[in-house]
PDB file of N, CA and C in Angstrom:
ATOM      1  N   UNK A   1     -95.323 121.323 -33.473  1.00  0.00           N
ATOM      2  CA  UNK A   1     -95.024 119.911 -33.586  1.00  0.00           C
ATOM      3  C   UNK A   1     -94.068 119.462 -32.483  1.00  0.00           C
ATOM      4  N   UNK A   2     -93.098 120.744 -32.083  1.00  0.00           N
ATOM      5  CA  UNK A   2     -91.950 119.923 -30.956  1.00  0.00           C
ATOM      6  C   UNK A   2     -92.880 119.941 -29.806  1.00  0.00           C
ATOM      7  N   UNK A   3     -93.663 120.933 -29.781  1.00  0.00           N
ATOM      8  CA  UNK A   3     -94.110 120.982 -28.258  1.00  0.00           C
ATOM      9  C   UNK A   3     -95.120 119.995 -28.209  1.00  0.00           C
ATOM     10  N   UNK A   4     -95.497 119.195 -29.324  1.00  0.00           N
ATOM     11  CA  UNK A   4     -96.698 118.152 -28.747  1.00  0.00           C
ATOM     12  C   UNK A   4     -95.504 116.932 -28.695  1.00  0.00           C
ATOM     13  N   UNK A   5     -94.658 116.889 -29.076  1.00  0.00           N
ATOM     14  CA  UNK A   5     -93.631 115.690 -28.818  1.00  0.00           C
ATOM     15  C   UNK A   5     -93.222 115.701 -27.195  1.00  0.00           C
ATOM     16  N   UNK A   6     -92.752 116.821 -27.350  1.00  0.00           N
ATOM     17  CA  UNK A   6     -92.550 117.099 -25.698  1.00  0.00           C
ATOM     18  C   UNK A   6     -93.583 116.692 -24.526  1.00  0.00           C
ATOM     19  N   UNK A   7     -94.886 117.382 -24.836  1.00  0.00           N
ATOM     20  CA  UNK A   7     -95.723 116.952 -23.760  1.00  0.00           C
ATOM     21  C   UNK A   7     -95.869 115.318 -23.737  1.00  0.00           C
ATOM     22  N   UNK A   8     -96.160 114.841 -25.069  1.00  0.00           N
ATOM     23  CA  UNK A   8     -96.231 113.434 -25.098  1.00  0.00           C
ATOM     24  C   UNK A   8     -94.610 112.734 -24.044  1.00  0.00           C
ATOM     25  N   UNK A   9     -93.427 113.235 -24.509  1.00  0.00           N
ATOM     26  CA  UNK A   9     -92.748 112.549 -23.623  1.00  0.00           C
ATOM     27  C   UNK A   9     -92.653 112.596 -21.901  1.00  0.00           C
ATOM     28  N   UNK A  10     -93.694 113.983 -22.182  1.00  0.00           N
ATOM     29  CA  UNK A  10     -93.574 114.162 -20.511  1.00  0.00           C
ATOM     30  C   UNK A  10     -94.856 113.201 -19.884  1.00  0.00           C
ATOM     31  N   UNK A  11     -95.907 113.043 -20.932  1.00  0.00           N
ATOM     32  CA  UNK A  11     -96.339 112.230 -20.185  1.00  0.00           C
ATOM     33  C   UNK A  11     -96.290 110.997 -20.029  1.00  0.00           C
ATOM     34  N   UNK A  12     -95.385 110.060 -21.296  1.00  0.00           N
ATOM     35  CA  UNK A  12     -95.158 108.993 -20.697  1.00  0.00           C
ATOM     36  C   UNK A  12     -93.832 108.873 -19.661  1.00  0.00           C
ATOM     37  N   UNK A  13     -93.059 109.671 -19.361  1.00  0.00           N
ATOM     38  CA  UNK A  13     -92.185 109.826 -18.780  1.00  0.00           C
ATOM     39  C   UNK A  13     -93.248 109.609 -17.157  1.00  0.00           C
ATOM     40  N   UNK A  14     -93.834 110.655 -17.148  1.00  0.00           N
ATOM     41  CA  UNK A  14     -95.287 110.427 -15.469  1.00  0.00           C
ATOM     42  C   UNK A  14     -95.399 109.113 -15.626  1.00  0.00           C
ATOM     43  N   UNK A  15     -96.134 108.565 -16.679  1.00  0.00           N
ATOM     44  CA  UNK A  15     -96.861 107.311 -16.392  1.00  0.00           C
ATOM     45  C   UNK A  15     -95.954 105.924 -15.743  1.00  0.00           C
ATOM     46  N   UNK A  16     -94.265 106.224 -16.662  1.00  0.00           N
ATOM     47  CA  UNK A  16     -93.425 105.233 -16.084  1.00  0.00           C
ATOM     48  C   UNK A  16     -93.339 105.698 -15.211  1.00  0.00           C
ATOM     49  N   UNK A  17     -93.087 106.676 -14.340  1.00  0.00           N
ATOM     50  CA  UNK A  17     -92.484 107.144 -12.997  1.00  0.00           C
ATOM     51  C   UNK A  17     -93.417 106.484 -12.247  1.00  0.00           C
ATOM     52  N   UNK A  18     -94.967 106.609 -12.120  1.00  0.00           N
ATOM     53  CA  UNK A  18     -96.007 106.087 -11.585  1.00  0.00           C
ATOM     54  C   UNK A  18     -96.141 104.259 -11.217  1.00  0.00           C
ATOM     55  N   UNK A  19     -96.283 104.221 -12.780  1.00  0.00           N
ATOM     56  CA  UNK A  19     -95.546 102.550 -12.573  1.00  0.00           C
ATOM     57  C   UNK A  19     -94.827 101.805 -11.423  1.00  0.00           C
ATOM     58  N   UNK A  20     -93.921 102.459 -11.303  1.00  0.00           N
ATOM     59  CA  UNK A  20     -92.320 102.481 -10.900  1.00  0.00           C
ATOM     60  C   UNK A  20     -92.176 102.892  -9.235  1.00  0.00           C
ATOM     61  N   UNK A  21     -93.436 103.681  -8.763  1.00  0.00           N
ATOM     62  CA  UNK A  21     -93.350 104.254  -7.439  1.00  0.00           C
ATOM     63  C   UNK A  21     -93.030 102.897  -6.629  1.00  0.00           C
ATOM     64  N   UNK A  22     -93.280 101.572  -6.325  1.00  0.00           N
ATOM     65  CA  UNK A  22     -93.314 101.233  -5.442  1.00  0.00           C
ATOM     66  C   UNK A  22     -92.046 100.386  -5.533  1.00  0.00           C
ATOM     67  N   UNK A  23     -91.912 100.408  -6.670  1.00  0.00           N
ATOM     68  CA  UNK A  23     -90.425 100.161  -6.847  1.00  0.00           C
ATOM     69  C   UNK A  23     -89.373 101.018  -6.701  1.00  0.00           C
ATOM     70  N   UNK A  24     -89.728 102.279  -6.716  1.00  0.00           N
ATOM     71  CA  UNK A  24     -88.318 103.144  -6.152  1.00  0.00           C
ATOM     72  C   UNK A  24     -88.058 103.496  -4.771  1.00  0.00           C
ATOM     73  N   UNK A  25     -90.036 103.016  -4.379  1.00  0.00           N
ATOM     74  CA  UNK A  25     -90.021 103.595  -2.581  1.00  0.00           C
ATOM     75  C   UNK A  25     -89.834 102.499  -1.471  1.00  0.00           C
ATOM     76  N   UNK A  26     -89.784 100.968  -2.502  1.00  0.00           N
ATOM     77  CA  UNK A  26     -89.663 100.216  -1.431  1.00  0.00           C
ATOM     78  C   UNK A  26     -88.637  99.111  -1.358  1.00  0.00           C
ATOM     79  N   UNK A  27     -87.325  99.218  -0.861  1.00  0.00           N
ATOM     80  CA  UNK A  27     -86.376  98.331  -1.439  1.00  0.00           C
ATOM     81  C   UNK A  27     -86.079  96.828  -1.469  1.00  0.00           C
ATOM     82  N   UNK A  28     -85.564  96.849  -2.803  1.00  0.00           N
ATOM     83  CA  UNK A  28     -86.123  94.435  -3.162  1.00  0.00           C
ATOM     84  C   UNK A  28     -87.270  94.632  -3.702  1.00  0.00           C
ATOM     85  N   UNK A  29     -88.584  95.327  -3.657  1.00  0.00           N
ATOM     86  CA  UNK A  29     -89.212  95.270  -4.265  1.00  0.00           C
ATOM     87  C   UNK A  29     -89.743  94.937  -6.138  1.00  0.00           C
ATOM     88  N   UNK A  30     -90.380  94.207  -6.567  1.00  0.00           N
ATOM     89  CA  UNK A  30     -90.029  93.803  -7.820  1.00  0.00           C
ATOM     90  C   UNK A  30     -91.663  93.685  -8.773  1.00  0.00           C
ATOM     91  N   UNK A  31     -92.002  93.479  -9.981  1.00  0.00           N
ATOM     92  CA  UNK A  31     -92.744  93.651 -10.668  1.00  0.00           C
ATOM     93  C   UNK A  31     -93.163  91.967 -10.698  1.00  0.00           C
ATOM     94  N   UNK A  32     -94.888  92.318  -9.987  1.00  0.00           N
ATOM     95  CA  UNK A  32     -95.499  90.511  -9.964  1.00  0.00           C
ATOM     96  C   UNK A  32     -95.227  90.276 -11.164  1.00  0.00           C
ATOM     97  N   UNK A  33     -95.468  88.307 -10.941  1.00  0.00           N
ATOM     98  CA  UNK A  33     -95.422  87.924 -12.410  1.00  0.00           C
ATOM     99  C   UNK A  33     -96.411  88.388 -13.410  1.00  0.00           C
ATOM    100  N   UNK A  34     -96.528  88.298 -14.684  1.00  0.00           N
ATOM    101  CA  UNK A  34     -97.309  88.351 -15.411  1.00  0.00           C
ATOM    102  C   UNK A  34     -97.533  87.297 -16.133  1.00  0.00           C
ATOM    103  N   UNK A  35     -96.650  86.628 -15.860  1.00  0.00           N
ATOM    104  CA  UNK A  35     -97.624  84.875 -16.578  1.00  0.00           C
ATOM    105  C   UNK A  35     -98.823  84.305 -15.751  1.00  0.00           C
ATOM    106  N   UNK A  36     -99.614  83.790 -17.186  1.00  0.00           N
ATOM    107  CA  UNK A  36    -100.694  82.994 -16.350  1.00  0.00           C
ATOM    108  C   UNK A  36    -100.505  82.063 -15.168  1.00  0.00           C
ATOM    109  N   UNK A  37     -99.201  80.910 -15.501  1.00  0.00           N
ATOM    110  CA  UNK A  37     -99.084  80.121 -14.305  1.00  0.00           C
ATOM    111  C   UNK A  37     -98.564  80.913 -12.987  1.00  0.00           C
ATOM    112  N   UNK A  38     -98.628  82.650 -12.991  1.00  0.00           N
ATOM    113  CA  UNK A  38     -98.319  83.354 -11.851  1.00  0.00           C
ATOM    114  C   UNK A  38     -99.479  83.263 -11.169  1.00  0.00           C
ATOM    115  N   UNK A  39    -100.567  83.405 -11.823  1.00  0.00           N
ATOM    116  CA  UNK A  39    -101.994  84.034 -11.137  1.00  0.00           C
ATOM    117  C   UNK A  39    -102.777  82.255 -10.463  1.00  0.00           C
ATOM    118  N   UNK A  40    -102.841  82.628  -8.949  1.00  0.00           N
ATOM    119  CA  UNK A  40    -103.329  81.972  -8.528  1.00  0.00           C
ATOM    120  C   UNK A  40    -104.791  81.461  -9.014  1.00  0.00           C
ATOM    121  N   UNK A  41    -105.787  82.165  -9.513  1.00  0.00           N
ATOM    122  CA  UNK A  41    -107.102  82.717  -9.834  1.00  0.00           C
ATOM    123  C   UNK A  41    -106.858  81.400 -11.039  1.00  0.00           C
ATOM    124  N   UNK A  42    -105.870  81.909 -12.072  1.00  0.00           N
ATOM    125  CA  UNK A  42    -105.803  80.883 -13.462  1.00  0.00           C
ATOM    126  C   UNK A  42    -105.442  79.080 -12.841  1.00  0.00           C
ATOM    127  N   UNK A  43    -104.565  78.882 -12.208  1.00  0.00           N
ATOM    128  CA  UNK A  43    -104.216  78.014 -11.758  1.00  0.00           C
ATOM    129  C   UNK A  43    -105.230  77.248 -10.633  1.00  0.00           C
ATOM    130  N   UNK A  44    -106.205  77.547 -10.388  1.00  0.00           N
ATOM    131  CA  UNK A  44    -107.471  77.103  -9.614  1.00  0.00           C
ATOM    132  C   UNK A  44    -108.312  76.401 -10.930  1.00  0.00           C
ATOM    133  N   UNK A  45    -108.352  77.246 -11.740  1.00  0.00           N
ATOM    134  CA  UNK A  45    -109.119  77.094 -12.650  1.00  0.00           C
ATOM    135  C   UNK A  45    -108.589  75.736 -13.447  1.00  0.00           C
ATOM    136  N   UNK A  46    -107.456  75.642 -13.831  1.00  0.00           N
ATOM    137  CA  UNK A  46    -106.854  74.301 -14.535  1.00  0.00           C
ATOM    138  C   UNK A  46    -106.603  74.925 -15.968  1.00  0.00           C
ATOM    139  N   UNK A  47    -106.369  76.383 -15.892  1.00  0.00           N
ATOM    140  CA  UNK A  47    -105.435  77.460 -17.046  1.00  0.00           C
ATOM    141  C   UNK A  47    -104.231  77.760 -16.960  1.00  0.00           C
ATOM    142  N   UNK A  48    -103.640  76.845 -17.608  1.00  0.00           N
ATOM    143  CA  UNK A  48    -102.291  77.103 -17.873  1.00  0.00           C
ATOM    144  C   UNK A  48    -101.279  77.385 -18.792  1.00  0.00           C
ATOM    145  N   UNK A  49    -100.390  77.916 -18.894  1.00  0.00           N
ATOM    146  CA  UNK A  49     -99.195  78.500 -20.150  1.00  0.00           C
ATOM    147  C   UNK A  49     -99.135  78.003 -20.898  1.00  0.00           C
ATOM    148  N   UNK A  50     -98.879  78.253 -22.370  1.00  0.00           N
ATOM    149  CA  UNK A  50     -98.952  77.229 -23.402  1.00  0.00           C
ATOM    150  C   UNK A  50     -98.002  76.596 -23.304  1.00  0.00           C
ATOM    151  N   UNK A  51     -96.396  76.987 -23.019  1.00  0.00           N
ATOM    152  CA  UNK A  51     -95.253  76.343 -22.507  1.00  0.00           C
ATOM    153  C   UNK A  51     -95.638  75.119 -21.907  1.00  0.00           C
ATOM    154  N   UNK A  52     -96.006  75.324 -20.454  1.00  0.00           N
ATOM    155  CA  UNK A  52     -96.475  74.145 -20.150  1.00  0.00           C
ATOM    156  C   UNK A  52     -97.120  73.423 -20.151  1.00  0.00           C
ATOM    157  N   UNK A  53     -98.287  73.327 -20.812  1.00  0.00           N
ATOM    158  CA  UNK A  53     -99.459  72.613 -21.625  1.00  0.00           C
ATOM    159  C   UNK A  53     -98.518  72.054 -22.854  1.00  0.00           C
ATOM    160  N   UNK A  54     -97.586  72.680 -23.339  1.00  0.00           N
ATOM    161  CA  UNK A  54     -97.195  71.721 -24.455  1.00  0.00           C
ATOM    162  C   UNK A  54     -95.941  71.068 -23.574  1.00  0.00           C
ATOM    163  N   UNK A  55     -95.575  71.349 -22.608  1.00  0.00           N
ATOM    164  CA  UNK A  55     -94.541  69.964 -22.183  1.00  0.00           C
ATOM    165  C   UNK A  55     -95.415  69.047 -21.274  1.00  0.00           C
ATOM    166  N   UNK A  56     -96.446  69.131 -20.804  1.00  0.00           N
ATOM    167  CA  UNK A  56     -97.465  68.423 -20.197  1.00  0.00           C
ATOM    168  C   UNK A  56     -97.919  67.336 -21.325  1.00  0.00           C
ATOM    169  N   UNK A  57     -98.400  67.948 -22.749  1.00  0.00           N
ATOM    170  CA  UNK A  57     -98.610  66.879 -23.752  1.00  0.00           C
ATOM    171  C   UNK A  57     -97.911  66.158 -23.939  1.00  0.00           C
ATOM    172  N   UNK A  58     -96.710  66.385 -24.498  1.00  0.00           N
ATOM    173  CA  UNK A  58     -95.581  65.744 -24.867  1.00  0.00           C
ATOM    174  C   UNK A  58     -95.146  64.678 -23.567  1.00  0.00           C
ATOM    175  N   UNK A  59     -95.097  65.146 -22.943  1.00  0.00           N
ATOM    176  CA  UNK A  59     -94.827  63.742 -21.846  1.00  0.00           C
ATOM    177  C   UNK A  59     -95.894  62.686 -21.686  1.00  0.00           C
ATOM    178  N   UNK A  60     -97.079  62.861 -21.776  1.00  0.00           N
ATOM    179  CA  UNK A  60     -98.258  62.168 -21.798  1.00  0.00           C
ATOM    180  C   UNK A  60     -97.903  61.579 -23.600  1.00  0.00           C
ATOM    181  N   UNK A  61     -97.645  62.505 -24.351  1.00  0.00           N
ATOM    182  CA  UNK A  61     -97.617  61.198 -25.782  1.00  0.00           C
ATOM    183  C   UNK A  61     -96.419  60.381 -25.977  1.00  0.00           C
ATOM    184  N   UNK A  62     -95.432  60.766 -25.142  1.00  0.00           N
ATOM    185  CA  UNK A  62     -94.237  59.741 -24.656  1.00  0.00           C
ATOM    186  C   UNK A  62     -94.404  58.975 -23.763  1.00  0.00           C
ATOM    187  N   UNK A  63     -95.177  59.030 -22.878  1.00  0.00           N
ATOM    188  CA  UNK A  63     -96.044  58.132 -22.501  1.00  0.00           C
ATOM    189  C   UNK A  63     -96.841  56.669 -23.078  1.00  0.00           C
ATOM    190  N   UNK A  64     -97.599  57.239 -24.013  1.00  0.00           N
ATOM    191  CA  UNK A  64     -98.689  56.381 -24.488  1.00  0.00           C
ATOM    192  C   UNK A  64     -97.451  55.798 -25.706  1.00  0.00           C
ATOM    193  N   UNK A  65     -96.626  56.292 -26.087  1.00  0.00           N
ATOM    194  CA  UNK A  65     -95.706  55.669 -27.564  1.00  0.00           C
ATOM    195  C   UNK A  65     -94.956  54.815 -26.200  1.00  0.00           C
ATOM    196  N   UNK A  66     -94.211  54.453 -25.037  1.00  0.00           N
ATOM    197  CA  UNK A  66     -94.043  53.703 -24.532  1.00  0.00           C
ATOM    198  C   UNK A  66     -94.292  52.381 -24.300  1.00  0.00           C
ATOM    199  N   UNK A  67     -95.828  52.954 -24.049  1.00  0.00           N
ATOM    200  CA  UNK A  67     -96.266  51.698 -23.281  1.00  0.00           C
ATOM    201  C   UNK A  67     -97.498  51.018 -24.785  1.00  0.00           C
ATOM    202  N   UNK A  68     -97.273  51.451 -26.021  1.00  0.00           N
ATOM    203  CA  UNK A  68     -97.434  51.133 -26.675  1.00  0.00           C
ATOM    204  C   UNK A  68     -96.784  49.798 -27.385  1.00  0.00           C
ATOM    205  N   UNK A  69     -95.465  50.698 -27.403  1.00  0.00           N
ATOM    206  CA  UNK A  69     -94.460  50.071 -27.743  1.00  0.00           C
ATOM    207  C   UNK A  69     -94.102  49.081 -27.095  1.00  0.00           C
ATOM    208  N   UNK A  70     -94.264  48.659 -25.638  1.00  0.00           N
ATOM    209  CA  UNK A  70     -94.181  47.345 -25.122  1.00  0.00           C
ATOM    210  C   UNK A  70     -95.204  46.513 -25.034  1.00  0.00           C
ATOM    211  N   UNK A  71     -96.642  47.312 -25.329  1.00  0.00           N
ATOM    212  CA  UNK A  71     -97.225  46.043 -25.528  1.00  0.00           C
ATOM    213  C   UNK A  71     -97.192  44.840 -27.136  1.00  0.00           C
ATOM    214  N   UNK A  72     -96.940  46.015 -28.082  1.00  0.00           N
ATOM    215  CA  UNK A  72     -96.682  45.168 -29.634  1.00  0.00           C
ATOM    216  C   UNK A  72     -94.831  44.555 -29.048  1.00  0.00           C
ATOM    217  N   UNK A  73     -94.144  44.610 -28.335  1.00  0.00           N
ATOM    218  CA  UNK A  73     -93.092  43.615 -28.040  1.00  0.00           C
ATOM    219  C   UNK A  73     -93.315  42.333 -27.565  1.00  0.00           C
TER     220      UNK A  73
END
């Protein structure tokens, strides 16, 4: 039982090290984004974060309650 714990930590121990190579070999180097609004590919497309899809709404329905609101004035 210890020795399958062991191998298991040795191998995720490899897999982070692997990860990690181009970050230990190349300095400043850093981990791309992983949000959608990172990926150029999504952002062509008109796919975007739910974050910003919901502050995109919200300004558009503060919007329309505006100019609502001045036309019943």
């Amino acid at each position: 039982m210890i020795r399958l714990a062991l191998i298991t930590l040795g191998i995720v121990a490899l897999s982070v090290l692997l990860l990690c190579v181009k970050m230990i070999l190349k300095p400043g180097s850093r981990f791309g984004s992983t949000h959608i609004g990172g990926s150029k590919a999504m952002r062509d497309r008109g796919i975007h974060c739910v974050q910003s899809m919901d502050a995109m709404e919200r300004r558009e329905a503060d919007l329309r309650a505006r100019r609502k609101s001045r036309v019943t004035s």
